[in-house]
Structures are given as structure tokens and as C-alpha cells.
Protein backbone atom coordinates (compact mmCIF):
# COMPACT_ATOMS: atom_id res chain seq x y z
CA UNK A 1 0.80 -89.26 -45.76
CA UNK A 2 0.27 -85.75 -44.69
CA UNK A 3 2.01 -82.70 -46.69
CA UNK A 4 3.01 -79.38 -45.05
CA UNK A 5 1.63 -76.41 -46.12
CA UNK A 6 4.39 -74.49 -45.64
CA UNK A 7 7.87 -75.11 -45.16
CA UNK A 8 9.25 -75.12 -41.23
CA UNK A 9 11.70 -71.90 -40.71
CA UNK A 10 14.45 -73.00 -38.69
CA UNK A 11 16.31 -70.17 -36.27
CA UNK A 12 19.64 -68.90 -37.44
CA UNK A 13 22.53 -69.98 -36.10
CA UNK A 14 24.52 -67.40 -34.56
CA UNK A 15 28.30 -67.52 -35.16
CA UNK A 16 30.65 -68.40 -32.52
CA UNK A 17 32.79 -65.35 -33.75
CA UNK A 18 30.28 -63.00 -32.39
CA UNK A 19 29.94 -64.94 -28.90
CA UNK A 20 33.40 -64.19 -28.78
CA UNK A 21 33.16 -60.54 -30.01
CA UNK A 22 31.00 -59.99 -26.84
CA UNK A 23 33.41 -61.83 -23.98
CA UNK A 24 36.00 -59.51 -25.14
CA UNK A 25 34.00 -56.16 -25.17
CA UNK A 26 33.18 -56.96 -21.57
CA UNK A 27 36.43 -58.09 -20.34
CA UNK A 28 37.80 -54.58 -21.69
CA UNK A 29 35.14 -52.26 -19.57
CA UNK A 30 37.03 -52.47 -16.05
CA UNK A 31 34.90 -50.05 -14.35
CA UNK A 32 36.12 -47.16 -11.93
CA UNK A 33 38.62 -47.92 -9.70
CA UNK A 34 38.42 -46.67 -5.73
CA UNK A 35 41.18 -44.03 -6.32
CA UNK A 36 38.62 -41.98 -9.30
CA UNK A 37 35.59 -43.02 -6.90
CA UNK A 38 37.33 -40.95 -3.64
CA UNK A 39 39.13 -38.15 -5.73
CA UNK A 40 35.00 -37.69 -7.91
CA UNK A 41 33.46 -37.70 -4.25
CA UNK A 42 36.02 -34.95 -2.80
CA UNK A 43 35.22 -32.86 -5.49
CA UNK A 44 31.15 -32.90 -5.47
CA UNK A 45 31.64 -31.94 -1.36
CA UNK A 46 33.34 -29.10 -2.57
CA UNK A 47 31.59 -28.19 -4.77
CA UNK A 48 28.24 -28.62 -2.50
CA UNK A 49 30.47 -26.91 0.55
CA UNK A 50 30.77 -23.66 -1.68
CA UNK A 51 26.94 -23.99 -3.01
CA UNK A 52 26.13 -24.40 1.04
CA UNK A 53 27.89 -21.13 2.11
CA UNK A 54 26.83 -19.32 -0.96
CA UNK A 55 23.05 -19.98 -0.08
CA UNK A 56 23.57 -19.25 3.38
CA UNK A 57 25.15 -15.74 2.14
CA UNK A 58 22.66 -15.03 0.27
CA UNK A 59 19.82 -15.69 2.64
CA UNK A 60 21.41 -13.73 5.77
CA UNK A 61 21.62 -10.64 3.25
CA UNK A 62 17.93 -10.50 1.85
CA UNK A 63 17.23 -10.62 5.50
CA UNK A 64 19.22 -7.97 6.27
CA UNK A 65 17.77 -6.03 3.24
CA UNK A 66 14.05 -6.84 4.26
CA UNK A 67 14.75 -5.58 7.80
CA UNK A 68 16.64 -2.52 6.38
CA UNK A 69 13.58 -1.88 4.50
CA UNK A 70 11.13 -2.37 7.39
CA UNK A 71 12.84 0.18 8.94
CA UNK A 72 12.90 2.70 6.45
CA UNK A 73 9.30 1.92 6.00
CA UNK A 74 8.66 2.45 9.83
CA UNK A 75 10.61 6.14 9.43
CA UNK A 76 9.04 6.99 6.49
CA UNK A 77 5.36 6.80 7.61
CA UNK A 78 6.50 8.49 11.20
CA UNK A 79 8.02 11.24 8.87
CA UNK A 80 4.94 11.58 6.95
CA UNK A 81 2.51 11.81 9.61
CA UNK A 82 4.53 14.31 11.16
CA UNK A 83 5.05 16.92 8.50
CA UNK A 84 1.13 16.46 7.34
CA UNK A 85 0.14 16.99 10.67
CA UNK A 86 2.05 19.87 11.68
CA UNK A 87 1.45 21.56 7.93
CA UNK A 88 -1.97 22.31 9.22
CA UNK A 89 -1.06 23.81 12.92
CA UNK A 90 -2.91 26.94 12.86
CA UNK A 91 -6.12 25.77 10.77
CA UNK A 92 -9.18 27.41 12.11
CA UNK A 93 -12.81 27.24 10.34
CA UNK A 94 -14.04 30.43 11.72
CA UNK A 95 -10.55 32.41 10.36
CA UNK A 96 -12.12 31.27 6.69
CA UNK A 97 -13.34 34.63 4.70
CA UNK A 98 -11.98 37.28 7.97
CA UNK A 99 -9.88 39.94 6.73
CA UNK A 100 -6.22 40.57 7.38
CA UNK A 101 -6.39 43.18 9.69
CA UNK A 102 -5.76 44.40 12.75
CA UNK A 103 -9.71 44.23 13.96
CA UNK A 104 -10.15 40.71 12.78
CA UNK A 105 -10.93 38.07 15.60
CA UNK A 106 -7.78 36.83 16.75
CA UNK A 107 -7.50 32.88 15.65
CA UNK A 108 -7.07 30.82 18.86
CA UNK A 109 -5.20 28.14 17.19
CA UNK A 110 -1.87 30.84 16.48
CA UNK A 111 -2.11 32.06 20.09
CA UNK A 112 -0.07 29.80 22.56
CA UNK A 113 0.68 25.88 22.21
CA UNK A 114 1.84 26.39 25.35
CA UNK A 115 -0.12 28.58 28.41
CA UNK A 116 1.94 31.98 28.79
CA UNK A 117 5.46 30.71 26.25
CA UNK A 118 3.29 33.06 23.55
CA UNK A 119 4.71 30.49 20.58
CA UNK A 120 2.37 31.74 17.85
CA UNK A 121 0.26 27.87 18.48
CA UNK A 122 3.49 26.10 18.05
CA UNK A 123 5.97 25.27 20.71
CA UNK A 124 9.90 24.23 20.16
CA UNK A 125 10.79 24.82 23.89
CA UNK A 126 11.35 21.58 24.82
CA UNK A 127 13.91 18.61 23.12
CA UNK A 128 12.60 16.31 20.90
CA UNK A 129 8.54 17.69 20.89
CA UNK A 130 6.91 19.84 19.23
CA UNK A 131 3.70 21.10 20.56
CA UNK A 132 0.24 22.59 18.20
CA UNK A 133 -3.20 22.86 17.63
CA UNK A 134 -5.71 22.83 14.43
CA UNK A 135 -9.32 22.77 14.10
CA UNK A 136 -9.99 19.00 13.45
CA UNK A 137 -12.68 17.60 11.14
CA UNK A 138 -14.73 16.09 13.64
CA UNK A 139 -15.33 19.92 15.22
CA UNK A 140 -14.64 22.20 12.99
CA UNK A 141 -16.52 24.64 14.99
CA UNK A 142 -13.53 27.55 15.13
CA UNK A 143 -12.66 27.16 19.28
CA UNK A 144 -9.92 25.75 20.31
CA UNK A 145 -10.94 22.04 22.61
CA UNK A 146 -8.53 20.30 24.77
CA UNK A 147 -8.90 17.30 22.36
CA UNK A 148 -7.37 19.90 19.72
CA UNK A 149 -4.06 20.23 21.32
CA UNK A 150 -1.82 17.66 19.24
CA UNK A 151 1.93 16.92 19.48
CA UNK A 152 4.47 14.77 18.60
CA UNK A 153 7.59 13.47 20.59
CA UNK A 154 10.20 11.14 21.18
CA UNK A 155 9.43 8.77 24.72
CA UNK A 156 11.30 4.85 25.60
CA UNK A 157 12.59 4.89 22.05
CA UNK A 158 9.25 5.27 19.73
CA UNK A 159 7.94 8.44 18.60
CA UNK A 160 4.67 9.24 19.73
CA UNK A 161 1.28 11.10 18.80
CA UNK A 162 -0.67 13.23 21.40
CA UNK A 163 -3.92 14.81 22.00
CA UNK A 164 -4.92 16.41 24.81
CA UNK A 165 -1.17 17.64 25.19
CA UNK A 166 -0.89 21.02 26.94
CA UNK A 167 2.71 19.90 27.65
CA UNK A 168 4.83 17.25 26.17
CA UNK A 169 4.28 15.66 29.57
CA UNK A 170 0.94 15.67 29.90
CA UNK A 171 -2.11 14.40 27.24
CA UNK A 172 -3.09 11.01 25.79
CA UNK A 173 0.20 9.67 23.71
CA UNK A 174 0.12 6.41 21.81
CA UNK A 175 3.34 5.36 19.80
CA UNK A 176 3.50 6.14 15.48
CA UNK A 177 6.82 3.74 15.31
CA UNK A 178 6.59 -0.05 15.82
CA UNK A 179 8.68 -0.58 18.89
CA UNK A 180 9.66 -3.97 18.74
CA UNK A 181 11.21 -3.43 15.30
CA UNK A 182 12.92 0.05 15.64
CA UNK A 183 14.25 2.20 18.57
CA UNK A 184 14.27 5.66 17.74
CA UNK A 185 17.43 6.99 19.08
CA UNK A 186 17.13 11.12 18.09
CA UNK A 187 13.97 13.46 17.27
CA UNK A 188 14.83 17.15 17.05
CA UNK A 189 12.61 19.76 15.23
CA UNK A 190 13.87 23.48 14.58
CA UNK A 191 12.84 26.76 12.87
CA UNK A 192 14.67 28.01 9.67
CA UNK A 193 15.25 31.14 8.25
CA UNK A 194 13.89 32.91 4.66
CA UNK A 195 17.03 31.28 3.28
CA UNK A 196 16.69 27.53 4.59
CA UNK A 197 19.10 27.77 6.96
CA UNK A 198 18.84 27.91 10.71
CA UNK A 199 17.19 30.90 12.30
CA UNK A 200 18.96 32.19 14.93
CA UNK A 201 17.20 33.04 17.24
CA UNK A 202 15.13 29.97 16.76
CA UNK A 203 11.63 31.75 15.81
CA UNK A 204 9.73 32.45 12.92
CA UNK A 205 11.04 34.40 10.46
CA UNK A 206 8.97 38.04 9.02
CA UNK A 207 7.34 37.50 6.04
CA UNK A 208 6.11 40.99 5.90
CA UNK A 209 5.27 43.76 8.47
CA UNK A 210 4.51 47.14 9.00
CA UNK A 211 4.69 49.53 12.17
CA UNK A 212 3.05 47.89 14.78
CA UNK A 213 1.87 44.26 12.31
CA UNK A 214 4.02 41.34 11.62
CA UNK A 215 2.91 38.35 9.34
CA UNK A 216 5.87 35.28 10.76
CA UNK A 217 5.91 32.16 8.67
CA UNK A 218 6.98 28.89 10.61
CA UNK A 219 9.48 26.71 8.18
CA UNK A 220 10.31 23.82 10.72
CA UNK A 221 13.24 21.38 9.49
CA UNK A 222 12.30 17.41 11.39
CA UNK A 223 15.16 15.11 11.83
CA UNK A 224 14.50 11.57 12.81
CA UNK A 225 16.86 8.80 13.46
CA UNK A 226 16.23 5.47 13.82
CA UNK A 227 17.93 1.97 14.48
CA UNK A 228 17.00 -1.66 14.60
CA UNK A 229 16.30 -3.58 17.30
CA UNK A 230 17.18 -6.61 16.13
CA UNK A 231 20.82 -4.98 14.72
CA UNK A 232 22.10 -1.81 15.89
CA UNK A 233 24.59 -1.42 13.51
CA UNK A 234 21.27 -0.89 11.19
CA UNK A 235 20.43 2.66 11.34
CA UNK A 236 18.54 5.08 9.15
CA UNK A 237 18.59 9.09 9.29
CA UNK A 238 15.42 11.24 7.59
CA UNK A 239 15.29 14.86 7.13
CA UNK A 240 12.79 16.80 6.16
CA UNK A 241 11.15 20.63 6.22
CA UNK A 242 7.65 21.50 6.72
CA UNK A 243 5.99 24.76 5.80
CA UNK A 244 3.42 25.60 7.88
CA UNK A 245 0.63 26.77 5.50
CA UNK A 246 -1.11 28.99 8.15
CA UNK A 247 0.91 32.21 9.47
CA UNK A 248 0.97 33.82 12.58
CA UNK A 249 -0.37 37.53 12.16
CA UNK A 250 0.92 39.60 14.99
CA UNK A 251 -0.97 43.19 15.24
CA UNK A 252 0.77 44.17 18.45
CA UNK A 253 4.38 43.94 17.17
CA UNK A 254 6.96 43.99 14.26
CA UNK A 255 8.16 41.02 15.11
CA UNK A 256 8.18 37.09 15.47
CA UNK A 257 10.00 37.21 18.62
């Protein structure tokens, strides 16, 4: 007769009290009735309505903020090249090391912008250009070349950069001011005083003088105004004075007239 080594474990029996622990925890979870199921759903579409329209909000206004910015950008660097460029109307190589006086060779860059308007090498006359001349780098060589006579003005909504200009009608213009993102709408440029205010006449003011000598300093206030293209209602203003560092020496007159 064969002995077991070890002795068989039966499974427990589980008690019928606990089977019946169990129906009754089930039958007393229901669930969530239809009514809770419509009132939870009408409250998440609200909720996602007002997360939709806030997004939406938010997107329209950084685009409105980048395009603001785009064009203050585009006005900026318009506004910069401008008052670098006319800072150095008057620059002449040749002029380096001459005396101030009434026998040194008159510098043909502070003569006339303009043939016979005798503007000192920068002209006004006309609205929304201004008209000059320096001796560029690529010369340098103290005459004054066609290529030499520069402007800026204000044509089919862009500002624009000449060369070549002996009028503000006539040279090689190309546009400064991205067209298809801004429309500039006003360009003005006008002389101030000694005091910062606006000279009247509209000329140079006298630095200094003496009988039959006048030294006239140009301080020219630029205003540029700008909109977008894209949104009118977008629109950006930018002021700014230049001080033109070379003066217009006179020797025939006391004035800057």
C-alpha cells in the first residue's frame, strides 16, 4: 500500500455570507441616471464654448500685436535711414583740413540741391521730399557726381530712396517701406529754429556771423505716418529731428535766407 508524503491541502470553502455580501454591494451601485448624464454634458459644452472663444481671442490679438509690430518695425528702419542719411548732407572729402574763411574753396555739396533754389545743398521746396548731396564712399573724390544727388520722398504710399535726383521727380527711386504691409499716408520734413521750435521763415537758422559771413545750421524735424494695409484702423506716427553735422558757410551774406 502506498503512503503519501505529504498530506493533500484541500481549498477553503468560502462562506455563503460573503457571496451574499457581494450581490448586495452590486445591487446598491445604480449607476448615473440620463437626467446627471444630459445636465454633466451641458456643462463640459460650456465650458469648452468659453475655452473656444477665449482661444480664438487670444489668437486674433497676438496677430494684431505681431502686425502692429511689423509696422513699427517697417517705420522705424524708414526713420533711421532717413535721419543717418540726411545727417551727412554736406560731407565733402576735399573740405577736410580747408580753413574757415572767406578764400577757402567753396564745398559743392552746400551749394544748391536744387539748380538756381540756392538751398545751402538741401532742398524743402517741395511736400513730402527732401532733396541733398554728400560725398559717398565709393568716390570720395570732393566733386559733386550726378550719382551723389540723394533724396528721400513719399510716392503710391511707400517712402522712397533716390539717387540721381536733381528733382523729386526725376532720378532712380526704389521704395525703403515694404508696400504690401504698410501704406504710408504723410511724410513732411521742416527746418527748426535755435530753440526747437519751427523756424519761420522755414530756413536755417545763424549759428554765428559777421558783416558780410554767416555760418546756418540745418536742424530738420521728419514726421512719418504710417498705416496697415491689412487694417487701417492700425496706424503708427514717428517723429524725429536731425542735425545736420555739416553747416552751410555763407561769405557773401549775413544770413541763411
Amino acid at each position: 500500500m502506498l503512503k503519501r508524503k505529504h498530506p493533500v491541502k484541500w481549498p477553503k470553502v468560502f462562506p455563503v455570507a460573503a457571496f451574499t455580501g457581494a450581490r448586495r454591494t452590486l445591487r446598491s451601485q445604480h449607476g448615473v441616471g440620463l437626467v446627471e448624464l444630459l445636465i454633466a454634458s451641458a456643462i463640459g459644452l460650456f465650458l469648452l464654448a468659453g475655452l473656444t472663444d477665449f482661444l480664438g481671442r487670444s489668437l486674433t490679438s497676438s496677430g494684431r500685436n505681431f502686425q502692429d509690430a511689423r509696422l513699427t518695425q517697417d517705420l522705424t528702419v524708414a526713420m533711421e535711414l532717413m535721419t543717418r542719411d540726411l545727417r551727412r548732407a554736406g560731407y565733402s572729402s576735399a573740405a577736410q583740413g580747408n580753413p574757415v574763411a572767406a578764400s577757402a574753396p567753396a564745398n559743392p555739396f552746400t551749394q544748391e540741391a536744387v539748380a538756381g533754389a540756392g538751398d545751402g545743398g538741401i532742398n524743402l521746396a517741395t511736400a513730402g521730399c527732401v532733396l541733398y548731396a554728400y560725398d559717398a564712399p565709393a568716390t570720395e573724390n570732393g566733386n559733386l557726381d550726378v550719382a551723389e544727388r540723394l533724396g528721400f520722398r513719399l510716392q503710391a504710399g511707400a517712402v522712397q530712396a533716390g539717387t540721381s535726383a536733381t528733382t523729386c521727380a526725376a532720378g532712380a527711386w526704389q521704395a525703403v517701406t515694404d508696400p504690401g504691409l504698410s501704406e504710408i499716408t504723410a511724410l513732411s520734413f521742416q527746418y527748426l529754429d535755435g530753440t526747437g521750435g519751427a523756424a519761420a521763415p522755414p530756413q536755417p537758422f545763424v549759428a554765428a556771423s559777421g558783416v558780410t559771413w554767416a555760418v546756418c545750421t540745418r536742424l530738420i524735424q521728419i514726421s512719418l505716418t504710417g498705416r496697415l494695409r491689412s487694417d487701417t484702423n492700425v496706424t503708427r506716427t514717428l517723429t524725429q529731428s536731425v542735425r545736420v553735422r555739416n553747416d552751410w558757410y555763407r561769405n557773401a551774406t549775413a544770413t541763411c535766407a
